[in-house]
Protein backbone atom coordinates (compact mmCIF):
# COMPACT_ATOMS: atom_id res chain seq x y z
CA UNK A 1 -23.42 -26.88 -47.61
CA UNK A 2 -25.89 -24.05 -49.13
CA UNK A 3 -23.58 -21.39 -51.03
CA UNK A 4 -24.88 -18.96 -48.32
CA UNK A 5 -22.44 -20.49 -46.58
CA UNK A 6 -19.81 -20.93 -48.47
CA UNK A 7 -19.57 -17.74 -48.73
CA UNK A 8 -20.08 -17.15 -45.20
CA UNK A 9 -16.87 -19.39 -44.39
CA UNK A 10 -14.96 -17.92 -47.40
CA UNK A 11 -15.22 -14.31 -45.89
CA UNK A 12 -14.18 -15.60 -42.41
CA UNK A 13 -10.89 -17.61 -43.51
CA UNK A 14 -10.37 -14.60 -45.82
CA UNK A 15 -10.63 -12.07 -42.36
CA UNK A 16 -8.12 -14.50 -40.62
CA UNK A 17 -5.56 -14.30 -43.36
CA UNK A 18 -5.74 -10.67 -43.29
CA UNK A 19 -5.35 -10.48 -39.43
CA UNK A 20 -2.57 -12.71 -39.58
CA UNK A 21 -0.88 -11.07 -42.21
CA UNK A 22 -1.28 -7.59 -39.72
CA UNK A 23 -0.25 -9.37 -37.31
CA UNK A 24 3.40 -10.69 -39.15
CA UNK A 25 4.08 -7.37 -40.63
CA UNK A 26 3.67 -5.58 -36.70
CA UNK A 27 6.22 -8.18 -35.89
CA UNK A 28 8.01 -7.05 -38.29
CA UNK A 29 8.03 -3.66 -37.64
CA UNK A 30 8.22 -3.88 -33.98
CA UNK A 31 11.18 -5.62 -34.25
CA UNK A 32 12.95 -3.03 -36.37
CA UNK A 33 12.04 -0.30 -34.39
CA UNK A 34 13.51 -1.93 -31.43
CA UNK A 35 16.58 -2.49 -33.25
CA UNK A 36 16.75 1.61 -34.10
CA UNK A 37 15.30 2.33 -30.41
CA UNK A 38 18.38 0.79 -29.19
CA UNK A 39 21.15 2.31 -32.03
CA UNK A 40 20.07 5.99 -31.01
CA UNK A 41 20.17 5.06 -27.08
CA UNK A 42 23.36 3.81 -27.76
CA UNK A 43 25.03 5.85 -30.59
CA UNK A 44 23.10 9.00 -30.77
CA UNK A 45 23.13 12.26 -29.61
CA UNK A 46 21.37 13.37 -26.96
CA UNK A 47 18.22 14.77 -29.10
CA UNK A 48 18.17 11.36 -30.74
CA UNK A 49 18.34 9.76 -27.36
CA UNK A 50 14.93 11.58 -26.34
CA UNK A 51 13.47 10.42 -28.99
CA UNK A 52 14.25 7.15 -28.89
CA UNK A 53 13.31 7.18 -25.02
CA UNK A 54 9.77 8.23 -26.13
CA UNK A 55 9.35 5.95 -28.72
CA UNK A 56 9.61 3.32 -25.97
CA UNK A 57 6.80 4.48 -24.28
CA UNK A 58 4.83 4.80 -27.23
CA UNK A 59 5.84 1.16 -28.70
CA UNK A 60 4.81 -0.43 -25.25
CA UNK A 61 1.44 0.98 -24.71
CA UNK A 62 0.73 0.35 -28.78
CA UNK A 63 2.19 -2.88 -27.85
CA UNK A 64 -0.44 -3.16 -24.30
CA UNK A 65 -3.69 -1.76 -27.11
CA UNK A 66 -2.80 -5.13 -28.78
CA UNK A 67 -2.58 -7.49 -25.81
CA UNK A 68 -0.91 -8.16 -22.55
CA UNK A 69 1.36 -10.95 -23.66
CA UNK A 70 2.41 -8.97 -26.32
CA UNK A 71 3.27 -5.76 -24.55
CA UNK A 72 5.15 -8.14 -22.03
CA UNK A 73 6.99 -9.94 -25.29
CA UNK A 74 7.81 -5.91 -26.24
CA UNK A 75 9.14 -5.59 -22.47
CA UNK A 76 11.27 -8.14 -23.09
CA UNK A 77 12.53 -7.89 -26.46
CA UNK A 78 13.46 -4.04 -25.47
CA UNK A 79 15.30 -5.46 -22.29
CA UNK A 80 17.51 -7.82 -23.69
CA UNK A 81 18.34 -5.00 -26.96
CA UNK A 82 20.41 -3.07 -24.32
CA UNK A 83 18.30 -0.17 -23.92
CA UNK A 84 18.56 0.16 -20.44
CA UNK A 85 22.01 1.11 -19.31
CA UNK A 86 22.05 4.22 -21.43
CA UNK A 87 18.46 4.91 -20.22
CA UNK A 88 19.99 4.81 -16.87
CA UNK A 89 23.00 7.00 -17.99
CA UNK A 90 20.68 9.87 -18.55
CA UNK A 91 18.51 9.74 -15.24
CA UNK A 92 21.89 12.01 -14.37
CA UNK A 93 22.03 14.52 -16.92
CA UNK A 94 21.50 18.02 -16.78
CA UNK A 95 18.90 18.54 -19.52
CA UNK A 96 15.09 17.57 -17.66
CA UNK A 97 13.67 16.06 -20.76
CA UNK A 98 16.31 13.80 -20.59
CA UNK A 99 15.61 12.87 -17.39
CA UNK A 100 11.89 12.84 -17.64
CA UNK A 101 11.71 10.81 -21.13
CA UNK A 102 14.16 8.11 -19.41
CA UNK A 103 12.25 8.17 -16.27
CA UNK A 104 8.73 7.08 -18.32
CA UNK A 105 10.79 4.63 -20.46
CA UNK A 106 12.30 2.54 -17.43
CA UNK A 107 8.64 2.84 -15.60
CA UNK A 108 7.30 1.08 -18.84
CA UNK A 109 9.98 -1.72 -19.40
CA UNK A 110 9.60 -1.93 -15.16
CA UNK A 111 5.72 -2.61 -15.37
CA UNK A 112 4.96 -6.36 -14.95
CA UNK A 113 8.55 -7.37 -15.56
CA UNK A 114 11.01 -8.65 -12.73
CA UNK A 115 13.67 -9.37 -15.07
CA UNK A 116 13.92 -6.00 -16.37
CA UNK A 117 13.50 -4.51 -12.70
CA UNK A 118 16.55 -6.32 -11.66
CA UNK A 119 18.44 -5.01 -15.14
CA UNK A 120 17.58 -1.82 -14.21
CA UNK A 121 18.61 -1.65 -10.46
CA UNK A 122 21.72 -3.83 -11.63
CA UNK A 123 22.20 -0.72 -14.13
CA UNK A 124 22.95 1.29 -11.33
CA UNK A 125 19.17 3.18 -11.38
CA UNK A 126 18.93 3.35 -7.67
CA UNK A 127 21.56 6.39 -6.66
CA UNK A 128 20.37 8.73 -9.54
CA UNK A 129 16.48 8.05 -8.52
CA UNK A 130 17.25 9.32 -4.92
CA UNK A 131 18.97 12.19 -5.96
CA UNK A 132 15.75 12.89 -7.87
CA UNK A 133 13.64 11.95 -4.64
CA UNK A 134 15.26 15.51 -3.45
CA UNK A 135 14.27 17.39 -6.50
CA UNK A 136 11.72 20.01 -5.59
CA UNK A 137 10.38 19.89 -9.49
CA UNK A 138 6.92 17.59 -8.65
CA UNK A 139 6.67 16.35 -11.78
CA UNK A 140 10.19 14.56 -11.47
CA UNK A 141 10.16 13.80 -8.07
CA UNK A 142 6.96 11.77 -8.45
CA UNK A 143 8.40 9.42 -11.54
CA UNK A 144 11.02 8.73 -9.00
CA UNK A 145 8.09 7.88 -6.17
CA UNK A 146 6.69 5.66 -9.00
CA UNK A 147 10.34 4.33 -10.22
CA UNK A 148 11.09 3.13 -6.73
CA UNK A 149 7.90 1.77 -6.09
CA UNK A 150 7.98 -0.64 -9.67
CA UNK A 151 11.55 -1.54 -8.56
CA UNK A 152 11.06 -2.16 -5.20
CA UNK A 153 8.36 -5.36 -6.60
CA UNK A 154 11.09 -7.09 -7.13
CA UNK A 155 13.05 -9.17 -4.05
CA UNK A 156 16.14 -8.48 -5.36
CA UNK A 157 15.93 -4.88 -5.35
CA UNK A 158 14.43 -4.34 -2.04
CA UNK A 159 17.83 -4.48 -0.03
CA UNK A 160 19.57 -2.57 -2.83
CA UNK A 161 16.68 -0.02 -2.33
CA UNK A 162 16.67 -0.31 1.48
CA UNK A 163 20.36 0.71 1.65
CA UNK A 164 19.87 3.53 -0.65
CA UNK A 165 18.93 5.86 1.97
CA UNK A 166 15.45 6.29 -0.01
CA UNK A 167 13.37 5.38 3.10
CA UNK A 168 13.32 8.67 4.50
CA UNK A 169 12.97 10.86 1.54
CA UNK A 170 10.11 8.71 0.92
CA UNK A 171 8.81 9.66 4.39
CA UNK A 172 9.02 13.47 3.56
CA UNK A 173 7.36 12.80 0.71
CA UNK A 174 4.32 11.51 3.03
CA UNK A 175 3.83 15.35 4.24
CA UNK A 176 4.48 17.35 0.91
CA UNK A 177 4.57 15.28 -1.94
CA UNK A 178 1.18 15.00 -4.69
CA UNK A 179 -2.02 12.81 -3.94
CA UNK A 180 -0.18 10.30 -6.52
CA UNK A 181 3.06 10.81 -4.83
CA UNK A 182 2.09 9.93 -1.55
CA UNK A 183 0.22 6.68 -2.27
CA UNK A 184 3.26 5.89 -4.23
CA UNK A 185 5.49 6.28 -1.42
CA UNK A 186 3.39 4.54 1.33
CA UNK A 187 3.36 1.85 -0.96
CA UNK A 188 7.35 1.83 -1.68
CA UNK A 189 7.79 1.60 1.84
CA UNK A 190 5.37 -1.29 2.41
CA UNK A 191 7.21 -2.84 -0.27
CA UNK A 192 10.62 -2.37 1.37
CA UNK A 193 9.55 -3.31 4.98
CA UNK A 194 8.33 -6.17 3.86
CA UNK A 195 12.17 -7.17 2.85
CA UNK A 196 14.08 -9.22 5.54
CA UNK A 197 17.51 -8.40 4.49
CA UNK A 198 17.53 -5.52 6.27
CA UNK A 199 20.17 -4.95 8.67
CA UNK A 200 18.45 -1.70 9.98
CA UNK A 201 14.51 -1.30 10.16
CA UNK A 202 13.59 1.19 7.09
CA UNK A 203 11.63 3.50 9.13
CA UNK A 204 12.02 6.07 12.35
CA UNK A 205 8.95 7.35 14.06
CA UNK A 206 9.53 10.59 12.16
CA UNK A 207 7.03 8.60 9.73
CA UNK A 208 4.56 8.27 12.23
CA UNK A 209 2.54 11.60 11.85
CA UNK A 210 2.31 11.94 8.24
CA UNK A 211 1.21 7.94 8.71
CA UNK A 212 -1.56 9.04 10.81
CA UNK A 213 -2.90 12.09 8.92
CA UNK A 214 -2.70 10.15 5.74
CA UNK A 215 -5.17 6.83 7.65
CA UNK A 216 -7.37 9.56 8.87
CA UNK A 217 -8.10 11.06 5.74
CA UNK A 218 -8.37 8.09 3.21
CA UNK A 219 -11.05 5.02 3.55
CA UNK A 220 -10.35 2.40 6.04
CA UNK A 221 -11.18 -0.42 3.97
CA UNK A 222 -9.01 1.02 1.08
CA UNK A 223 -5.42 -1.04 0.30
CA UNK A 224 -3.68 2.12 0.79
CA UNK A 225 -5.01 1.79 4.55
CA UNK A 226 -4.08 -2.00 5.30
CA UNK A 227 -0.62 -0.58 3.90
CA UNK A 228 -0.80 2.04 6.20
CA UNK A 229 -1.42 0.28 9.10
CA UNK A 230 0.90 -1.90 8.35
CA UNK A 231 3.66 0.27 8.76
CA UNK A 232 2.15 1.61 11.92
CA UNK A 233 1.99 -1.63 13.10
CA UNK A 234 5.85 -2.08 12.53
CA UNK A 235 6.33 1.47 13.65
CA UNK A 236 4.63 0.18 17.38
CA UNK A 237 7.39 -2.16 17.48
CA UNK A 238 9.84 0.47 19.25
CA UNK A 239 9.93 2.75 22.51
CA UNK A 240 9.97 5.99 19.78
CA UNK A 241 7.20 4.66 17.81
CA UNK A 242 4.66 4.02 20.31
CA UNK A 243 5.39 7.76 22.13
CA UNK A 244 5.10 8.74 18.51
CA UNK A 245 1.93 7.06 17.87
CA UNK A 246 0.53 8.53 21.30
CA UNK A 247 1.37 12.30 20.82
CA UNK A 248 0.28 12.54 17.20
CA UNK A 249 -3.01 14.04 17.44
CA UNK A 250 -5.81 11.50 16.95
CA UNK A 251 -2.78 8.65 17.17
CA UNK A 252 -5.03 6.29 18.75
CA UNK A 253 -8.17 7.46 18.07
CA UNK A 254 -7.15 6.57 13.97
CA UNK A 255 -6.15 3.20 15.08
CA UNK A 256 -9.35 2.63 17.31
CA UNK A 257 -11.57 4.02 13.98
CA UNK A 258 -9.71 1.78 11.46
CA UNK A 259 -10.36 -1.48 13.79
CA UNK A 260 -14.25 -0.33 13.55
CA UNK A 261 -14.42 0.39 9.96
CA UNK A 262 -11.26 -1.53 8.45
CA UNK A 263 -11.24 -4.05 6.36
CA UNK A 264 -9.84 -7.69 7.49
CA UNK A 265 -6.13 -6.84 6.82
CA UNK A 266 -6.00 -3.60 8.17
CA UNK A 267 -8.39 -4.16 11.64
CA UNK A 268 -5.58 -6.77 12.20
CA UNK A 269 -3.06 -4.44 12.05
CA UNK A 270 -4.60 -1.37 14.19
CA UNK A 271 -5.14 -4.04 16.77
CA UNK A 272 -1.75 -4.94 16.69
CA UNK A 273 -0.54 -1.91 16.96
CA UNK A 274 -2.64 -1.24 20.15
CA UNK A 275 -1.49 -4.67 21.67
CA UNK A 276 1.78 -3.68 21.25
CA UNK A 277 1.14 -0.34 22.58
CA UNK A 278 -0.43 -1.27 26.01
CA UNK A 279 1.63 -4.78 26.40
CA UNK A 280 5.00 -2.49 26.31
CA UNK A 281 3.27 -0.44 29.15
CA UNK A 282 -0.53 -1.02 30.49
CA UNK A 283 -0.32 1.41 33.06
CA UNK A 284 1.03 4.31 30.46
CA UNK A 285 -1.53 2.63 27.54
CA UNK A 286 -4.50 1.77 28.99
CA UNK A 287 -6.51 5.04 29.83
CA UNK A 288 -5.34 6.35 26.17
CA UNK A 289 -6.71 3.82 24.63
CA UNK A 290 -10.10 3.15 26.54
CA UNK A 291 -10.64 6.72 26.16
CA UNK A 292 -11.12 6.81 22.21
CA UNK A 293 -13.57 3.61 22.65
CA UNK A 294 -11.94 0.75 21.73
CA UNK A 295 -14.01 -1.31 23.55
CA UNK A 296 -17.20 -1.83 20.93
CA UNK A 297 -14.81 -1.93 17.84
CA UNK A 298 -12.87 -5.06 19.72
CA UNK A 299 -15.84 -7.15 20.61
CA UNK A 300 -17.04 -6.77 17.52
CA UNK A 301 -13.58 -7.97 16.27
CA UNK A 302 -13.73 -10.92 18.60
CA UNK A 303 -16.33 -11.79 16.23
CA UNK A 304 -15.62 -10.54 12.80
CA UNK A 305 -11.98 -10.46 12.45
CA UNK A 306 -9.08 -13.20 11.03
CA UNK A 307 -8.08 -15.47 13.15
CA UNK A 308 -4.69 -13.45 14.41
CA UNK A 309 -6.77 -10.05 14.64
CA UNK A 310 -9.63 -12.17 17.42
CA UNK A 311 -7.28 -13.07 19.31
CA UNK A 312 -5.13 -9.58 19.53
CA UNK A 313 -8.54 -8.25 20.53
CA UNK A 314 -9.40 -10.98 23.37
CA UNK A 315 -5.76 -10.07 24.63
CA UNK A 316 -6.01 -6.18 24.71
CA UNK A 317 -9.68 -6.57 26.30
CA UNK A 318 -8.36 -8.70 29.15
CA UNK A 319 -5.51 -5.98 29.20
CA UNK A 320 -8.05 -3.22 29.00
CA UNK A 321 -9.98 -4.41 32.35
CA UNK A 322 -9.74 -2.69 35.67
CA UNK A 323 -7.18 -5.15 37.08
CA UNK A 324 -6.41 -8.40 35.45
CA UNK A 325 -6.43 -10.08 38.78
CA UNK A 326 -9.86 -9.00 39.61
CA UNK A 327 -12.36 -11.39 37.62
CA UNK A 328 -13.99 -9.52 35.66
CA UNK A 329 -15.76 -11.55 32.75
CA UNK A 330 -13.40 -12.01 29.48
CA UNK A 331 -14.20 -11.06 26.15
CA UNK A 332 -14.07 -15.47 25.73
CA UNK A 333 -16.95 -15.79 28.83
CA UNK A 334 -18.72 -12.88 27.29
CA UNK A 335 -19.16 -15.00 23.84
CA UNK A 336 -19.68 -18.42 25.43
CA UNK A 337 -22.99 -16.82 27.60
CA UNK A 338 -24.65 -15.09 24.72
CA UNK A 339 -23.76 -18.30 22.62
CA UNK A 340 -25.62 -20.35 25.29
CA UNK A 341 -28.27 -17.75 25.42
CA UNK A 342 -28.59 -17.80 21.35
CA UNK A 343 -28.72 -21.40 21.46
CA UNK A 344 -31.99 -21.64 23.94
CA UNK A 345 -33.80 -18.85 22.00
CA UNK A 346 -33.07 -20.10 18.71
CA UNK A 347 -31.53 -23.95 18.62
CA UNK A 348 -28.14 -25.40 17.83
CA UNK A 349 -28.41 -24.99 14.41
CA UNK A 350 -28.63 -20.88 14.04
CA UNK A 351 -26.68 -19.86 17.21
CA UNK A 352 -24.06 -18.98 15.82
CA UNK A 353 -25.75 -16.50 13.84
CA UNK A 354 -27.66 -15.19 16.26
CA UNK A 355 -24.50 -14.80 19.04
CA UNK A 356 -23.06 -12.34 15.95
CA UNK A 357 -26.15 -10.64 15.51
CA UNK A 358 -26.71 -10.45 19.71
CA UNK A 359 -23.13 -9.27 19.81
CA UNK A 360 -23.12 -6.63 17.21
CA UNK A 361 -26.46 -5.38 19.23
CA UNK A 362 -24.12 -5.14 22.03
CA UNK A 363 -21.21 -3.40 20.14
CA UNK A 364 -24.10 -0.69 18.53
CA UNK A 365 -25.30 0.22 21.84
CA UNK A 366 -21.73 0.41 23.90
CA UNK A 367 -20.53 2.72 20.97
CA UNK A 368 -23.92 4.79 21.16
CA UNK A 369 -23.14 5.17 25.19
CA UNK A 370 -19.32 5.94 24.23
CA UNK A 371 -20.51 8.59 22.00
CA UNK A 372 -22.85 9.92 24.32
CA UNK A 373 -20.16 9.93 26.81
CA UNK A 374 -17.88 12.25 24.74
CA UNK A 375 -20.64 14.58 24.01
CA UNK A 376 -21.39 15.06 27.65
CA UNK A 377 -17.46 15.78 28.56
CA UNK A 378 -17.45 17.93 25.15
CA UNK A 379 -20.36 19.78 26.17
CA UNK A 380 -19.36 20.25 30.19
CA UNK A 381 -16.26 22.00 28.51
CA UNK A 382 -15.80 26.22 28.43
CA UNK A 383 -13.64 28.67 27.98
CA UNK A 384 -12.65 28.98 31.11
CA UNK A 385 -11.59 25.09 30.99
CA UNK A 386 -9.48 25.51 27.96
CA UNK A 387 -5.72 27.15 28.69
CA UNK A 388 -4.61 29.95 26.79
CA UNK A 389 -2.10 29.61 24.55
């Protein structure tokens, strides 16, 4: 070995020493700091409580810089110091740094840890968080949003949280809460429908237009839309949810849009909500839902979609016909013939692909009709049409 490098591999074992040594005195230190973290929380005043609520914050994320496993070893070590029930103690008192320095604490220890989810719920978190849920300071209310969204993660809250009467303040905060807030709370609520200990279902249809505004405005193929129409999809499930779903302005319309530009999750659940809409009541359903132009977005589904979301759409097409006794071709005949046709033009081997690209053809040009179709009414309509107010 030339002395080059020697050298080369002196410096390098030298570099490793030093990182090691770092890396036993930030143990070190860490370790101490929990230890006084946890002697204010638990002795001090309520200045020194603040403080030590902040530093937790501040060791975590110095903690996440480092790495993930050791900002989860922090989360732990911080857990099991008994931080937590007086961090839950002053959710409730009357000073609002207090309240705000314990709210980002808990959120921290909460992140990517079940155990300490469960210590904090078990702590008795839930009642004080929905109390704050009311709180018309934004800044509060949406750490709570956030706080019952990390706790609801965890199975064992979700029934906890369920009971808690959260649901519905979460619902209001749908219509007035942030940007933030309201993904925060859609999500909480996906997170707590999802939970099958619940004796009652989590959510009225008094969540249904806020629901519907909220898939209008954001991307279809977005998460926060498949978690929308998810809970639409549950909301469909009763009498006051469907009416709901049908008076909201551009109810359907949303639905029919989100099965056209969705992504896989959430086209399967806008077609399940329509099933469930016009298999409660065809006759009430039908001309509602033809009349936003579902028909090109469900063929196309017959095509494109999972499994469960083609065959919803076969099933609301052959509800969708004139008459299901009369026999009119299915959306299943309608694929076999242009798979036969494919097949002739183009062999075995690429029919498949060309059926899809035959039936998209078909799905372009029945949409372009649709829209023409709702230009011509939109155009035939005056003043005179229109009822005054």
């Amino acid at each position: 070995m030339g002395q080059e490098e020697q050298s080369t591999v002196g410096v390098e074992e030298e570099e490793e020493e030093e990182r090691h040594e770092i890396s036993e005195s930030w143990s070190q230190r860490k370790q101490t700091l929990i230890l006084e973290i946890s002697s204010k929380l638990i002795n001090g005043d309520l200045e020194a409580k603040i403080e030590a609520a902040r530093d937790i914050r501040h060791l975590v994320r110095k903690s996440s810089s480092s790495s993930s496993s050791s900002a989860a070893k922090t989360r732990l070590k911080l857990g099991a110091s008994g931080v937590i029930p007086p961090l839950v103690t002053m959710l409730v008192s009357p000073n609002p740094d207090a309240r705000q320095a314990s709210l980002l604490a808990l959120l921290n220890l909460a992140v990517r840890n079940d155990r300490n989810k469960v210590k904090i719920v078990t702590a008795g978190a839930v009642p004080p968080l929905v109390e704050l849920l009311k709180f018309q300071n934004g800044s509060l209310r949406d750490l709570a949003t956030a706080a019952i969204l990390t706790l609801s993660a965890a199975a064992l809250n979700k029934p906890i949280i369920a009971a808690s009467g959260a649901a519905p303040l979460l619902v209001q905060i749908l219509s007035s809460g942030s940007v933030q807030g309201k993904v925060d709370a859609v999500t909480a609520l996906h997170n707590l429908s999802t939970c099958k200990d619940n004796a009652t279902p989590i959510l009225d249809a008094t969540a249904v237009p806020p629901l519907i505004n909220l898939l209008k405005e954001c991307k279809k193929y977005s998460k926060f839309a498949e978690k929308t129409s998810a809970l639409l999809e549950i909301l469909s499930n009763s009498e006051e949810g469907r009416v709901a779903i049908s008076n909201v302005e551009g109810g359907i319309l949303t639905l029919v849009e989100t099965i056209e530009d969705g992504s896989l999750a959430s086209t399967e659940h806008a077609v399940g909500a329509l099933l469930t809409l016009c298999q409660s009541c065809r006759d009430k359903y039908r001309e509602l839902i033809l009349k936003e132009g579902a028909v090109p977005g469900l063929l196309r589904l017959t095509v494109d979609g999972t499994a469960e979301a083609r065959e919803k759409a076969r099933i609301l097409l052959d509800l969708l016909r004139d008459s299901p006794q009369e026999k009119h071709l299915a959306s299943s005949v309608l694929e076999r013939i242009v798979y036969d046709i494919a097949t002739r033009v183009d062999g075995a081997d690429k029919a498949a692909e060309t059926a899809k690209r035959l039936l998209e053809d078909m799905v372009k040009r029945s949409m372009e009709h649709s829209m023409s179709r709702i230009q011509q009414r939109a155009a035939s309509c005056t003043p005179s049409n229109i009822q005054s107010t």
